[in-house]
C-alpha atoms as a PDB file:
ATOM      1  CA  UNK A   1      21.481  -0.386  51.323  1.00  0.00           C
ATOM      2  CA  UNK A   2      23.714  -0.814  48.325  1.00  0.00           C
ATOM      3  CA  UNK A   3      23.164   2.574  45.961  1.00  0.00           C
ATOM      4  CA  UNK A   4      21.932   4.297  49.112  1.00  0.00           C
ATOM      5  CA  UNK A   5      23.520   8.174  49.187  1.00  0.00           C
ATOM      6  CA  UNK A   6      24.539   8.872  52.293  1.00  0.00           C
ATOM      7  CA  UNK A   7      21.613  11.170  53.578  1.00  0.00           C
ATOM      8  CA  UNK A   8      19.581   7.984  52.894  1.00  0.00           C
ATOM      9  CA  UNK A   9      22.064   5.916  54.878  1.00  0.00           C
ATOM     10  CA  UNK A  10      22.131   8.406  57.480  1.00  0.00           C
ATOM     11  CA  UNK A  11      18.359   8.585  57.544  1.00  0.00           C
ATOM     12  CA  UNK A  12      17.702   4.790  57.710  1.00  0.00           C
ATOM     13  CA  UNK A  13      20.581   3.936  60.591  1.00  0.00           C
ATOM     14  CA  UNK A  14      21.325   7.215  62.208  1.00  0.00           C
ATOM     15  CA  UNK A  15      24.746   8.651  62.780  1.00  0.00           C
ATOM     16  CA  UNK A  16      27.210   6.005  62.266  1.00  0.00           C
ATOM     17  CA  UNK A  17      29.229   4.686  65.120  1.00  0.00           C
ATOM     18  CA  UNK A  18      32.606   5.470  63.404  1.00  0.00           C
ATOM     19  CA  UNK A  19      33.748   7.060  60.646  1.00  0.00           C
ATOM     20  CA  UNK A  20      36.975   6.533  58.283  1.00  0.00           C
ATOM     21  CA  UNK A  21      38.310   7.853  55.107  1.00  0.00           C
ATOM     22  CA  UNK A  22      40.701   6.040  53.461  1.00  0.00           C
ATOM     23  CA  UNK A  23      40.941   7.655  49.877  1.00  0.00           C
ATOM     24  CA  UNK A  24      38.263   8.699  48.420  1.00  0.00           C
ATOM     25  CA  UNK A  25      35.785   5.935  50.059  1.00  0.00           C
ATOM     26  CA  UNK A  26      34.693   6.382  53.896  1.00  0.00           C
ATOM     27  CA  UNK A  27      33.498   4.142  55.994  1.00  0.00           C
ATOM     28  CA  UNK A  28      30.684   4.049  58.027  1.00  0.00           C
ATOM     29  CA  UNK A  29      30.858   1.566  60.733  1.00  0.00           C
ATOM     30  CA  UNK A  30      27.003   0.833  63.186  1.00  0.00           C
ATOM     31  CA  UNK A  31      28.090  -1.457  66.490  1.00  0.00           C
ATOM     32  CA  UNK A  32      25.553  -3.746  68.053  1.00  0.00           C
ATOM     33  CA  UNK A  33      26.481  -6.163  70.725  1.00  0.00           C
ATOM     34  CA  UNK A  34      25.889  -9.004  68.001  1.00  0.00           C
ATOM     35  CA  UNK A  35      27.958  -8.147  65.124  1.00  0.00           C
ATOM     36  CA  UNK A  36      29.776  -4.866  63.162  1.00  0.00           C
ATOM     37  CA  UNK A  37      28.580  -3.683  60.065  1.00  0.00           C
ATOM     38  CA  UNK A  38      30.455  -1.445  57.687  1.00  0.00           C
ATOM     39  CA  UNK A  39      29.220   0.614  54.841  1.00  0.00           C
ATOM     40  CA  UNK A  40      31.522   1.567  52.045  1.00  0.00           C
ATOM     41  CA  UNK A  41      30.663   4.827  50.343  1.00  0.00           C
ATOM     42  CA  UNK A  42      32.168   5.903  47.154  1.00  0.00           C
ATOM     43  CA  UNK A  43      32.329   9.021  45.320  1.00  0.00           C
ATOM     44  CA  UNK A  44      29.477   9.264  42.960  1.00  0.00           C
ATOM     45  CA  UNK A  45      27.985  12.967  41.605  1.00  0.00           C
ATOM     46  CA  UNK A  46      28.044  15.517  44.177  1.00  0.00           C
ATOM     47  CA  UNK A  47      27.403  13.131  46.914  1.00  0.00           C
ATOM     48  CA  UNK A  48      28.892   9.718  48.344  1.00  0.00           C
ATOM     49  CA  UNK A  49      27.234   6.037  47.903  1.00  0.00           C
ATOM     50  CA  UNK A  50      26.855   2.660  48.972  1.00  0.00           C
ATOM     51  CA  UNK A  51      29.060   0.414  46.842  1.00  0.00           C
ATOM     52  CA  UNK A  52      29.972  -2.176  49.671  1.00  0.00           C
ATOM     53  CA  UNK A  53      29.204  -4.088  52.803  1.00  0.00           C
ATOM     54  CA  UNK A  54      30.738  -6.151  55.392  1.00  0.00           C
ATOM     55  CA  UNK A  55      29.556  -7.643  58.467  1.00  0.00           C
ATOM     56  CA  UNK A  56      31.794  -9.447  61.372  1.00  0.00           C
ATOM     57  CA  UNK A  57      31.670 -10.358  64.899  1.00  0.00           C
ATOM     58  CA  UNK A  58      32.292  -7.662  67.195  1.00  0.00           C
ATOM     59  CA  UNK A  59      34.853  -9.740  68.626  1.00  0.00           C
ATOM     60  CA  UNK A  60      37.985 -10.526  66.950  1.00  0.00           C
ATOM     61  CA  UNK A  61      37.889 -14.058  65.937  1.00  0.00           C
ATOM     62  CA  UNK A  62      34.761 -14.765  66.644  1.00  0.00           C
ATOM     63  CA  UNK A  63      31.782 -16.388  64.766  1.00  0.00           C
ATOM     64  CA  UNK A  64      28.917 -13.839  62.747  1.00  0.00           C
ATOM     65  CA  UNK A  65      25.348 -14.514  64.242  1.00  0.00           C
ATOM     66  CA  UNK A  66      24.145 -13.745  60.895  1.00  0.00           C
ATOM     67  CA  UNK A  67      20.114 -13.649  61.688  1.00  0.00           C
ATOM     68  CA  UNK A  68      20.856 -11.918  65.348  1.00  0.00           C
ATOM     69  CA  UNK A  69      22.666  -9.063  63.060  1.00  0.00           C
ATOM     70  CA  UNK A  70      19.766  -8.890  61.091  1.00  0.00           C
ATOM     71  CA  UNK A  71      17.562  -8.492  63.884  1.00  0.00           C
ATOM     72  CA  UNK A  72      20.307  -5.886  65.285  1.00  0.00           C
ATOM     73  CA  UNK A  73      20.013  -3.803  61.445  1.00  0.00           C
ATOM     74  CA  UNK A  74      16.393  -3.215  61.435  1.00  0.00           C
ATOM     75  CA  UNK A  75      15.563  -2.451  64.802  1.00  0.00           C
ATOM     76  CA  UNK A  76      18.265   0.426  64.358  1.00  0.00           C
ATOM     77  CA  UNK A  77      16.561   1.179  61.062  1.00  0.00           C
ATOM     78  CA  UNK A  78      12.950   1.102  62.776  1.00  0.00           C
ATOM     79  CA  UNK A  79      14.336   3.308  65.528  1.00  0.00           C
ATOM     80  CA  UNK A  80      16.345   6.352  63.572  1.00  0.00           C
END
């Protein structure tokens, strides 16, 4: 998703789950039940992009099922 504008990002995963600005970048944070993803979008031309990932358990301290996140990404992106 990195260099994705944010109509693409939008288009792929849907609305995000939560939204923060901090700046000039906003985050876009999806929730599944296996992990959090965030999406960092800078200012680029007229629009915002995808500079930056990150991807955590959902619960503090806990441990990233990397490949059930995975799974958890692109049935969102089959689905939006």
């Amino acid at each position: 998703m990195i260099g994705f504008d944010a109509p693409a990002l939008q288009q792929r995963l849907g609305d995000a789950d939560f939204k923060r600005r901090e700046g000039s970048v906003e985050t876009w944070q999806y929730r599944f039940q296996t992990c959090v993803v965030d999406y960092f979008l800078y200012p680029e031309n007229a629009d915002q992009a995808v500079r930056n990932w990150a991807w955590r358990s959902p619960v503090i301290g806990g441990r990233l099922d990397a490949k059930a996140c995975r799974r958890a990404l692109a049935e969102r992106d089959q689905n939006s």
